[in-house]
Protein backbone atom coordinates (compact mmCIF):
# COMPACT_ATOMS: atom_id res chain seq x y z
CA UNK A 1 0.00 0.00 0.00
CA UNK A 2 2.86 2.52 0.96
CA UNK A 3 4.43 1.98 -2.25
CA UNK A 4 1.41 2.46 -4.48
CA UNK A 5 1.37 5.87 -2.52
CA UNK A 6 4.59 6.58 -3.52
CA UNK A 7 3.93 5.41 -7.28
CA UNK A 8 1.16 7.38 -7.30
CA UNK A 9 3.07 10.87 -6.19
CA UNK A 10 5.96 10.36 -9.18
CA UNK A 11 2.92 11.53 -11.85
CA UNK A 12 0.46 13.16 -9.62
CA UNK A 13 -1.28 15.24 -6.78
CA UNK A 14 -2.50 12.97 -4.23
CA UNK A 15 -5.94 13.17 -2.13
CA UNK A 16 -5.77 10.75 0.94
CA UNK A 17 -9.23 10.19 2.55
CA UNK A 18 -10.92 7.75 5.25
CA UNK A 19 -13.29 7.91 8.41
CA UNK A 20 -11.79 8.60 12.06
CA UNK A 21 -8.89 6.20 13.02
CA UNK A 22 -7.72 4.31 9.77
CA UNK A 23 -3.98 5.61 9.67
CA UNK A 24 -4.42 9.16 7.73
CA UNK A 25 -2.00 10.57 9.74
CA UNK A 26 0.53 7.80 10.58
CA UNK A 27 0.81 7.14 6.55
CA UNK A 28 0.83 10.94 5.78
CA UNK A 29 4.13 10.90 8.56
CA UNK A 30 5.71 8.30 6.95
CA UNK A 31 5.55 9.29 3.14
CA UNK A 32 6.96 13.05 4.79
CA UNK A 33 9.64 10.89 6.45
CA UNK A 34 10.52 8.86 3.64
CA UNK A 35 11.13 12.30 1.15
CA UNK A 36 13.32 13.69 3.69
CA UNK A 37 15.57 10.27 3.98
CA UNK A 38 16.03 10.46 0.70
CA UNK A 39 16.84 14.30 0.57
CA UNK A 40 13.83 15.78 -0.40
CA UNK A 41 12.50 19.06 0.44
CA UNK A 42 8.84 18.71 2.51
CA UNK A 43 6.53 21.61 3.66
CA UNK A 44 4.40 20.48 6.21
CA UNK A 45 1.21 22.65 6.29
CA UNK A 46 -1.91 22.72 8.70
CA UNK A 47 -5.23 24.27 8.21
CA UNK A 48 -5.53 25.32 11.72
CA UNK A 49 -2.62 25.82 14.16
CA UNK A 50 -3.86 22.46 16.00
CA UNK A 51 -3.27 20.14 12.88
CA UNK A 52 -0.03 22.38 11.83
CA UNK A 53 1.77 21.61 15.05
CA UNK A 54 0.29 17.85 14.45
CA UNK A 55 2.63 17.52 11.62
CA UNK A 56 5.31 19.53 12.73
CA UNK A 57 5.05 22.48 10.41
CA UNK A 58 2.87 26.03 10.13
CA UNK A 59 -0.24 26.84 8.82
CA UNK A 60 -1.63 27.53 5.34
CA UNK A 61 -1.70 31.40 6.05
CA UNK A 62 1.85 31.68 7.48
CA UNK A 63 3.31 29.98 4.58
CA UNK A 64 1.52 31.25 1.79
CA UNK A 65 1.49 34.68 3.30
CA UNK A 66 -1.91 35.44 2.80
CA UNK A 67 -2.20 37.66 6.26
CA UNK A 68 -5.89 38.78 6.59
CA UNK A 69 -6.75 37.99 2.91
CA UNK A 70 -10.27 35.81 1.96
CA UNK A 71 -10.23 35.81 -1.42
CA UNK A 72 -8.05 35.84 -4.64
CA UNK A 73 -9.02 40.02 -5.23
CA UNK A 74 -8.25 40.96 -1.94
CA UNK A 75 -4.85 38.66 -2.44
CA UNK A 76 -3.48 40.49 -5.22
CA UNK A 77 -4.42 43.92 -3.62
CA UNK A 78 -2.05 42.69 -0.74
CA UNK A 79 0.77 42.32 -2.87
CA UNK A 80 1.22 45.11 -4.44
CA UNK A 81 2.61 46.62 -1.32
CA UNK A 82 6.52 46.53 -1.35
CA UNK A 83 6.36 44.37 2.16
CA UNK A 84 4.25 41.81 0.48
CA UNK A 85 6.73 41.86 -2.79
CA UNK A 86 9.66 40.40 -0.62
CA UNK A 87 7.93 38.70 1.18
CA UNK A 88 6.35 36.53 -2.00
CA UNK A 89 9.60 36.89 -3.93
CA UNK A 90 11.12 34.43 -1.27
CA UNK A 91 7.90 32.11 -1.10
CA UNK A 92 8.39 31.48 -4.69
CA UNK A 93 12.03 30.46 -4.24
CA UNK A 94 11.01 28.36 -1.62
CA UNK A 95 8.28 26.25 -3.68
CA UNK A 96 11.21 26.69 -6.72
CA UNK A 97 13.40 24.42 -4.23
CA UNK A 98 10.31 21.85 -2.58
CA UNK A 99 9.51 18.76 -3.88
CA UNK A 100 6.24 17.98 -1.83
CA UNK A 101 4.00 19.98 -0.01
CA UNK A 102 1.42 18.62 2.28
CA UNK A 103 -1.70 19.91 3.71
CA UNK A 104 -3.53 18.19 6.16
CA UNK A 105 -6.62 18.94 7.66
CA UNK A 106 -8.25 19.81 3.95
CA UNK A 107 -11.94 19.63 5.19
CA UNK A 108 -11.61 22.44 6.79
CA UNK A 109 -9.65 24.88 3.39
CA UNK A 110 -12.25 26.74 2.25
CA UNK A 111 -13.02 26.91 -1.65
CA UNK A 112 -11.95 30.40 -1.06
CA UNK A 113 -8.78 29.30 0.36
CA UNK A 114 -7.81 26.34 -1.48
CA UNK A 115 -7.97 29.06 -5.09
CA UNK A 116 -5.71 31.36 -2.92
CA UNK A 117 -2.90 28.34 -2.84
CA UNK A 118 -3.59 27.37 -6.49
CA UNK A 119 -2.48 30.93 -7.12
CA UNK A 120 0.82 31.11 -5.23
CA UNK A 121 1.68 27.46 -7.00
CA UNK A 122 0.99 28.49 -10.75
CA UNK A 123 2.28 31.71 -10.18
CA UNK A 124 5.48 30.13 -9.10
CA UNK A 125 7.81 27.85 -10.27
CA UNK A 126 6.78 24.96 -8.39
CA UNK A 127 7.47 21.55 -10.04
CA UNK A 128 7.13 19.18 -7.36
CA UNK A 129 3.55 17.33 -6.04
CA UNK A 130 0.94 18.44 -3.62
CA UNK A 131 -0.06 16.17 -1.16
CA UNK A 132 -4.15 16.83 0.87
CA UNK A 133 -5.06 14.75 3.57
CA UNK A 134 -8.33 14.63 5.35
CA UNK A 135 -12.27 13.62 5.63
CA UNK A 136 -15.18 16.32 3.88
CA UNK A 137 -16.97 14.18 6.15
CA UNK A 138 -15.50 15.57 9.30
CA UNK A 139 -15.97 19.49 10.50
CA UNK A 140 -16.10 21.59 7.46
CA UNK A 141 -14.56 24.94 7.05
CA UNK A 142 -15.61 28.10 9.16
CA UNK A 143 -17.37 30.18 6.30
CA UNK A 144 -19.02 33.43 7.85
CA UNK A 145 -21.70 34.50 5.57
CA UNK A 146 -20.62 37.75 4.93
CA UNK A 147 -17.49 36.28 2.99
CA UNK A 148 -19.79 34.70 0.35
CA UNK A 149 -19.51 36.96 -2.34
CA UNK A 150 -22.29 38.67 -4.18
CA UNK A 151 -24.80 35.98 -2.01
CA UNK A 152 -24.11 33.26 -4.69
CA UNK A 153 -26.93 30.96 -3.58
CA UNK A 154 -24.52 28.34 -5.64
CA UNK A 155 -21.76 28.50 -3.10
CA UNK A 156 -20.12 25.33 -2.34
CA UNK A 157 -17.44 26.21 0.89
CA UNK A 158 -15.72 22.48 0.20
CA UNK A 159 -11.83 23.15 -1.23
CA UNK A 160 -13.16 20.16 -3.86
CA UNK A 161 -15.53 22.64 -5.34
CA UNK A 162 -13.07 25.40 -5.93
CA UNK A 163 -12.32 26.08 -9.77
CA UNK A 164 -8.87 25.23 -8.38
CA UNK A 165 -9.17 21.62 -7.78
CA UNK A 166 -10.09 19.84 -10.60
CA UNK A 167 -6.91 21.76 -12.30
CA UNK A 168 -4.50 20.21 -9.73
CA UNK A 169 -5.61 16.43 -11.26
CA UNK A 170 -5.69 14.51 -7.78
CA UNK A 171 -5.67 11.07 -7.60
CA UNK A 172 -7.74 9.82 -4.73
CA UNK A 173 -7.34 7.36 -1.88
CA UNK A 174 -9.76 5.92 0.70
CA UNK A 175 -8.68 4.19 3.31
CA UNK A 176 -11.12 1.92 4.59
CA UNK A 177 -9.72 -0.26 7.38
CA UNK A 178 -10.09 1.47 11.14
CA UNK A 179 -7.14 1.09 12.94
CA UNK A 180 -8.79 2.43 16.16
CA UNK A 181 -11.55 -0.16 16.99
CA UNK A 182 -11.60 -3.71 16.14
CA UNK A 183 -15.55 -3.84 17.05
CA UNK A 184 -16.81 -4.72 12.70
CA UNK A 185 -20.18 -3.95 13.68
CA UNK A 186 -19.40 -0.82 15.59
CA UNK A 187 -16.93 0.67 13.12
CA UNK A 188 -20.20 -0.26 10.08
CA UNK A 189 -22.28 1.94 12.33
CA UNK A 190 -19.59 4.87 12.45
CA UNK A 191 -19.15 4.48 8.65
CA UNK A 192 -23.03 5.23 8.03
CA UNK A 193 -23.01 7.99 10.30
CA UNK A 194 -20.45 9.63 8.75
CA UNK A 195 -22.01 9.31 5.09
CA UNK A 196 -25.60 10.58 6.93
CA UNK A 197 -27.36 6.94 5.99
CA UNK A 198 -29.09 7.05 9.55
CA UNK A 199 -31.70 4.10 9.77
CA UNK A 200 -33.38 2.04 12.98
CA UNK A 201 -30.88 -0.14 13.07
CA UNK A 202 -28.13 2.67 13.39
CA UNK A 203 -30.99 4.73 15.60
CA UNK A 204 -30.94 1.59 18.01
CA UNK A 205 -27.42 1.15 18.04
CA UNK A 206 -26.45 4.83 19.23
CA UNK A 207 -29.69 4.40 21.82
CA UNK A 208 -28.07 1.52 23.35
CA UNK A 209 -25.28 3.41 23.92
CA UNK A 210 -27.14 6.05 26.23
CA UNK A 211 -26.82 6.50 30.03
CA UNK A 212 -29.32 8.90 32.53
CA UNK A 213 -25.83 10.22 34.02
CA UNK A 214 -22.54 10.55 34.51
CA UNK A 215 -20.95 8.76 37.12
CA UNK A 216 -17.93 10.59 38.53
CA UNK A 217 -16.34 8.43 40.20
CA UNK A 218 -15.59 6.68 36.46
CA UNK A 219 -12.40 6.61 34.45
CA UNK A 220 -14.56 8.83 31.47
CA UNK A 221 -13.52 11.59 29.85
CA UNK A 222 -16.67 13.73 28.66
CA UNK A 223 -16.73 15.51 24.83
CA UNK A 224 -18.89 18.51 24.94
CA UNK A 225 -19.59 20.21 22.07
CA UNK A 226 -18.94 23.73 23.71
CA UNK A 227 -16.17 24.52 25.75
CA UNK A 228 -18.29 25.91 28.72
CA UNK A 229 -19.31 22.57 29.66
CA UNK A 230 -16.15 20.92 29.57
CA UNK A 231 -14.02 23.60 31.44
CA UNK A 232 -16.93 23.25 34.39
CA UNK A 233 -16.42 19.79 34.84
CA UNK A 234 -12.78 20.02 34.67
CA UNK A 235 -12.44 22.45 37.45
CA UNK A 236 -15.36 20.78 39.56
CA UNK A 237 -13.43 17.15 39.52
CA UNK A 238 -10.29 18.85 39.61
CA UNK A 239 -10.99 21.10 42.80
CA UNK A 240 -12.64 18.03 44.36
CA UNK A 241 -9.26 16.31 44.94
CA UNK A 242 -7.59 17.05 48.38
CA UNK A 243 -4.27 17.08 47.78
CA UNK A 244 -2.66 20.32 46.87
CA UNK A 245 -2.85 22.34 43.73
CA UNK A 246 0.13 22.68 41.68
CA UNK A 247 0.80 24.82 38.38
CA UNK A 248 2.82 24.06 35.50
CA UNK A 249 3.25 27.20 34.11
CA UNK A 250 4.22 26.97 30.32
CA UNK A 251 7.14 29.33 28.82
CA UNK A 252 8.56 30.71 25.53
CA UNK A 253 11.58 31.44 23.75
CA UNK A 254 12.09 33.66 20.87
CA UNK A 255 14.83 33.08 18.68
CA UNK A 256 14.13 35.97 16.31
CA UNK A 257 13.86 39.67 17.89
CA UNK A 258 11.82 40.78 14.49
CA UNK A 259 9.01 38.05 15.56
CA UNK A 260 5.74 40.08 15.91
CA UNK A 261 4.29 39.57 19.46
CA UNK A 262 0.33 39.53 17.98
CA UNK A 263 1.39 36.59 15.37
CA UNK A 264 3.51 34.95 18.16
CA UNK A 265 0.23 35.28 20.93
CA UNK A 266 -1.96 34.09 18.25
CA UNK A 267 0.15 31.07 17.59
CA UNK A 268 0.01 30.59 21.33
CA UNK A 269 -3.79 30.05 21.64
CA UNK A 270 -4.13 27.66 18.98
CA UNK A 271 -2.27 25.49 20.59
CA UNK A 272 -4.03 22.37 21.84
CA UNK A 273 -1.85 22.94 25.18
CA UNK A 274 -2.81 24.10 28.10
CA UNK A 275 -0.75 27.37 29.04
CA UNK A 276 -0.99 27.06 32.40
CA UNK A 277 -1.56 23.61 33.90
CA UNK A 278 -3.47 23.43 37.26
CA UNK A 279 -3.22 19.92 38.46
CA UNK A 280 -2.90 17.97 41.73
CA UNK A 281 -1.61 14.49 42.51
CA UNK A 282 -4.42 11.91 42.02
CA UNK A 283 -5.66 13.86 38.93
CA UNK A 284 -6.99 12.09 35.78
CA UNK A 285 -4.89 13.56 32.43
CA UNK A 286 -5.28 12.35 28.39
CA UNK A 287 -2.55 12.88 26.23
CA UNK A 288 -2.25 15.72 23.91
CA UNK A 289 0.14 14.13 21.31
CA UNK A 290 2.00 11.08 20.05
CA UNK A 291 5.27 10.13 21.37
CA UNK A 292 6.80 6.81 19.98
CA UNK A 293 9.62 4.62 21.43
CA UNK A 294 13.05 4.49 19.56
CA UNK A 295 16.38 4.63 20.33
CA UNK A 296 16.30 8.41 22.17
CA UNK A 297 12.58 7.67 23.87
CA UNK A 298 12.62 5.49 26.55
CA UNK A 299 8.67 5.87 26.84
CA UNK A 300 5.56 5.50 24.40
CA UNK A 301 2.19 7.43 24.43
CA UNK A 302 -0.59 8.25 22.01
CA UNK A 303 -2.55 11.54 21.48
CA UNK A 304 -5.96 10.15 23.72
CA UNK A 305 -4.37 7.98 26.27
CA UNK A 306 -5.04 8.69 29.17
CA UNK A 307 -3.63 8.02 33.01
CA UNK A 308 -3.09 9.23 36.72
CA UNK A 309 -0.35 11.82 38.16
CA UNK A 310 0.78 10.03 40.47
CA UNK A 311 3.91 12.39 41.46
CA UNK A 312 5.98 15.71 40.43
CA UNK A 313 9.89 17.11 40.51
CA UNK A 314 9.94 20.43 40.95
CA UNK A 315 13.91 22.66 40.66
CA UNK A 316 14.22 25.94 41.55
CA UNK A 317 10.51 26.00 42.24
CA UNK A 318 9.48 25.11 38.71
CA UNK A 319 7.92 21.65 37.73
CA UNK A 320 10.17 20.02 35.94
CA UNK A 321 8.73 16.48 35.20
CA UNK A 322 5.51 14.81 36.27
CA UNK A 323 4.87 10.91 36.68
CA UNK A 324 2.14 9.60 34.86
CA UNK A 325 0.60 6.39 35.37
CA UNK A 326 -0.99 5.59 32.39
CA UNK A 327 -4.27 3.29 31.98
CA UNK A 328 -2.14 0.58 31.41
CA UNK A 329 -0.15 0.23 34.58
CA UNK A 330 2.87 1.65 33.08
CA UNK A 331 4.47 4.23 35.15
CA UNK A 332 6.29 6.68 33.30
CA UNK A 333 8.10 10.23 33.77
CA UNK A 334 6.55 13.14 31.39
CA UNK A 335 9.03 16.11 30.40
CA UNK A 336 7.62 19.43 28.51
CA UNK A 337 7.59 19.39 24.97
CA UNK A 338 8.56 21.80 22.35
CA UNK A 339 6.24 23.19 20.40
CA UNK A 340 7.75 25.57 17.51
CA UNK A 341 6.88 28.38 15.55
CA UNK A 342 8.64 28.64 12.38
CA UNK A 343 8.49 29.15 9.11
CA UNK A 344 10.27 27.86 5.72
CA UNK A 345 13.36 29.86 4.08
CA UNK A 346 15.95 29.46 1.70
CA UNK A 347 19.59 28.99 1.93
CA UNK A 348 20.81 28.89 -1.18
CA UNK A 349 19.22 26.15 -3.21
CA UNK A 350 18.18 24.55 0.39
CA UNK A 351 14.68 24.94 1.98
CA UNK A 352 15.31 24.88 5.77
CA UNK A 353 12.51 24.98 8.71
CA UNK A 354 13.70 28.36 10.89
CA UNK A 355 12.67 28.30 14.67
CA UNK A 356 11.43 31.74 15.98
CA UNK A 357 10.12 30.43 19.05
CA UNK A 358 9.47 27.67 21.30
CA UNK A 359 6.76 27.14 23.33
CA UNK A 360 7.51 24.33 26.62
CA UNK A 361 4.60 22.34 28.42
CA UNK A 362 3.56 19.43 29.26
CA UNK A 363 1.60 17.41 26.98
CA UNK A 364 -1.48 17.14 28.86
CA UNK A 365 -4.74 18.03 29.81
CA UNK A 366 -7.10 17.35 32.40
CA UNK A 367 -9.19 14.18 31.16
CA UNK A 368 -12.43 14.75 32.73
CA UNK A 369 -14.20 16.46 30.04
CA UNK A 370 -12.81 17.84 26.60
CA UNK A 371 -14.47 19.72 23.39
CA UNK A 372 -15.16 17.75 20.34
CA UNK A 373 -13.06 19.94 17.63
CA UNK A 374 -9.68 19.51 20.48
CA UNK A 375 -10.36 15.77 20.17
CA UNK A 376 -10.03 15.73 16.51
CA UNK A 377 -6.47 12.85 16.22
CA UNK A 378 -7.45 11.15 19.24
CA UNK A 379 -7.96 7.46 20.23
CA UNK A 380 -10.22 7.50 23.77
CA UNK A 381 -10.52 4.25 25.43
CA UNK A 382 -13.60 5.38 28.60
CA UNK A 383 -15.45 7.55 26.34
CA UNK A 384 -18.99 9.44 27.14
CA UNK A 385 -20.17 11.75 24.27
CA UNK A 386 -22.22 14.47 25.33
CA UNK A 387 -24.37 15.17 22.73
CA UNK A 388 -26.59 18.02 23.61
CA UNK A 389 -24.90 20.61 21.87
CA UNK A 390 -23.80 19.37 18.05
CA UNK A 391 -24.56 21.81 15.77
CA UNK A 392 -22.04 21.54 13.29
CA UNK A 393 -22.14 18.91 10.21
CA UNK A 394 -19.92 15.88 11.25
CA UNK A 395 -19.76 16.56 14.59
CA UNK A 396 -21.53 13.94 16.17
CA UNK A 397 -19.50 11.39 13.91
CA UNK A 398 -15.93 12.80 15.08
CA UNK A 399 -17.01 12.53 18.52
CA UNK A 400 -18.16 9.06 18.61
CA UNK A 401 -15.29 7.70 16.55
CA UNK A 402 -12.46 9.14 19.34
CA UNK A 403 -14.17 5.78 20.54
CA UNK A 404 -11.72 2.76 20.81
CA UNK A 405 -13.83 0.24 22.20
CA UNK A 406 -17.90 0.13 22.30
CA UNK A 407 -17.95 -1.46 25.26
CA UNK A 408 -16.54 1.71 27.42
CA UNK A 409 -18.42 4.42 25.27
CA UNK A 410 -21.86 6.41 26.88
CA UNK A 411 -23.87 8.55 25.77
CA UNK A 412 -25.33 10.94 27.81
CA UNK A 413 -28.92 13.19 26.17
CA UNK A 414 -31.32 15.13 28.50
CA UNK A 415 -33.22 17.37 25.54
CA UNK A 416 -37.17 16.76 25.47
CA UNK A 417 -36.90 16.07 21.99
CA UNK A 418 -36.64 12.51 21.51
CA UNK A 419 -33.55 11.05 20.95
CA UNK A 420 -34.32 9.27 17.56
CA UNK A 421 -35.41 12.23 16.30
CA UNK A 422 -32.81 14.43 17.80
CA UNK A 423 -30.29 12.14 16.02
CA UNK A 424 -31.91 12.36 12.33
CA UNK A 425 -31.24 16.22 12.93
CA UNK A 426 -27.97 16.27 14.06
CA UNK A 427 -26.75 13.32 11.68
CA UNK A 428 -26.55 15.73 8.95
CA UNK A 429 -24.35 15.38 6.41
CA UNK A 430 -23.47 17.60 2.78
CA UNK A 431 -24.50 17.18 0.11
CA UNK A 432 -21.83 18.18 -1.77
CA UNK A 433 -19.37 16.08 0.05
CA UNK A 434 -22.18 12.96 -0.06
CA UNK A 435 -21.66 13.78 -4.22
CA UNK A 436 -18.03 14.59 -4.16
CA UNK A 437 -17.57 10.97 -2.63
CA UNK A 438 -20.50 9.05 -4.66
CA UNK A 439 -19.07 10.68 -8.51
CA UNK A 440 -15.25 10.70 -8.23
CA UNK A 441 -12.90 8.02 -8.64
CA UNK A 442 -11.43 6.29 -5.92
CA UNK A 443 -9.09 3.70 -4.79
CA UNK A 444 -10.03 1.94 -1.85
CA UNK A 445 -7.71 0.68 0.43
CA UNK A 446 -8.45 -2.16 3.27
């Protein structure tokens, strides 16, 4: 399968697809690690700063420098100005010099957007392939209504919809097989939830699921679908503990004196970190990222686990490391991690990643109740899904597929509306997307 990939990218753009938890990401890591071994220059781009840290790179806008820009117009107003003229003079050296760039996170590149990156590539001399990776069936762009131009009652906000797709000649890839549950029937009724085919059987599937409460003294963690709700919890369990509140306060470096304090603040908050970590031994934690064993990582843990802090060092009164003891029994000692801002730039005829700043914390966050959009990448073992506040499409189907296992996922509904009919409303799906996957031409992968 990973060499078909590969085939595929020596002739053409690829489109990699596929529900929650069937190895988007891992594949998308290794195909970026497998350039680079062989000398090739990768960009790594995110759609939000969340997925753009998630494969160790920056976002769309920071690359592309589009600033404040929405549209292709208000693009090539921009850079007219002689700041903007450098500043895409050394862009299109940079994509001169790349050999793959890779966005992930493409459901959520506007139409808008996605012509705004067609434009820097043809207007550049950019030879190598392009690389998207993500799920129209998951949360959609942010499109605010006042950006739709003219009130084009034909507006499609998809990036597949965009005069600029069918021009970059994508093949496309579905991966099929989930690599997060092993439950067949479970994973069949995630698949027709996130394609919208919502039936009694699915209807009495999900209604098994549902609970009257939560119960706190359970090893859950809760997805809201607003963030009032889950910081509430958090604090209540939190402050419930006895033992003594600690803070990990997070810190930065900057590395570059010209960085602009707004862009480096901004980066800041879209962090899925916590910038100042309130915790107290005895406290329930998931994992924020993925950390892999190898010859310089003595210790393993995936973006979802979750565990117990069971102790703390502290040195010249700051916390230094905290001990973890995971779900799993394992014990192990947690160090801050780096999180970088940076951008791409040129050294001669070499494209290399420059660090402005680095943010340090610790990859955690409390576990007792999360938002669905910071739980997009994770793999949840105790699972409840809230689901009295979905109101975006896809929601409820990224929620319930953090699930690993059926057996220690909960549902928790207290609307009057009945649930049945509740879930036909909220199961809602495009129908551009529901076209984009039934006409085009795919390759399915098990």
């Amino acid at each position: 399968m990973f060499n078909k990939l590969l085939e595929i990218l020596q002739t053409s753009n690829l489109f990699i697809t596929g529900g929650g938890g069937v190895g988007k990401s891992y594949t998308t890591q290794k195909i970026i690690d497998y350039y680079r071994s062989n000398n090739k220059t990768v960009i790594s781009l995110g759609s939000t700063g969340i997925s753009a840290v998630n494969i160790g790179g920056v976002t769309i806008h920071s690359f592309f420098c589009f600033g404040i820009c929405k549209n292709i117009d208000e693009l090539k107003r921009q850079d007219r100005g002689k700041a903007s003229k450098e500043r895409v003079k050394r862009l299109k050296e940079i994509l001169k010099n790349s050999d793959l760039i890779v966005i992930d996170e493409i459901s959520m590149v506007s139409s808008e957007l996605f012509d705004m990156i067609y434009y820097r590539l043809i207007n550049s001399e950019f030879k190598g392939r392009l690389l998207v990776v993500g799920d129209f069936y998951q949360l959609p762009p942010v499109i605010k209504k006042s950006d739709i131009q003219d009130g084009n009652i034909f507006y499609s906000k998809y990036a597949f919809s965009s005069y600029s797709w069918e021009h970059m000649k994508f093949q496309y890839v579905e991966f099929l097989k989930s690599k997060r549950t092993k439950d067949l029937e479970f994973y069949e009724v995630l698949s027709r939830i996130r394609v919208g085919d919502v039936d009694s059987k699915v209807i009495n599937y999900i209604s098994k699921l549902l609970t009257s409460k939560i119960d706190d003294s359970d090893n859950k963690t809760v997805l809201f679908g607003r963030n009032k709700e889950a910081e509430e919890l958090n604090k209540k369990m939190l402050y419930s503990l006895p033992s003594n509140l600690e803070i990990a306060y997070g810190y930065y470096e900057i590395f570059d004196n010209t960085l602009n304090k707004d862009k480096l603040h901004k980066w800041l908050n879209s962090l899925n970190v916590i910038q100042n970590f309130e915790f107290k031994i005895g406290t329930r934690v998931i994992f924020t990222s993925n950390k892999y064993k190898n010859p310089y990582n003595k210790i393993s843990f995936f973006n979802g686990e979750q565990g117990i802090i069971r102790n703390y060092k502290k040195e010249d009164g700051a916390i230094i490391s905290i001990e973890v003891e995971k779900n799993s029994g394992e014990i192990i000692d947690i160090e801050p991690n780096s999180y970088d801002l940076g951008e791409y730039e040129l050294n001669g005829n070499e494209v290399s990643y420059n660090v402005l700043a680095s943010f340090y914390q610790f990859p955690l966050r409390l576990a007792y109740g999360i938002t669905i959009h910071k739980s997009q990448g994770m793999s949840i073992k105790n699972l409840v899904c809230d689901l009295n506040h979905i109101f975006a499409e896809g929601q409820l189907y990224v929620a319930l597929s953090r699930a690993i296992d059926p057996n220690t996922l909960s549902i928790v509904y207290s609307r009057t509306e009945s649930f049945s009919t509740y879930l036909k409303r909220v199961i809602k799906t495009s129908l551009d997307v529901a076209s984009f996957y039934d006409e085009e031409n795919f390759l399915y992968i098990d």
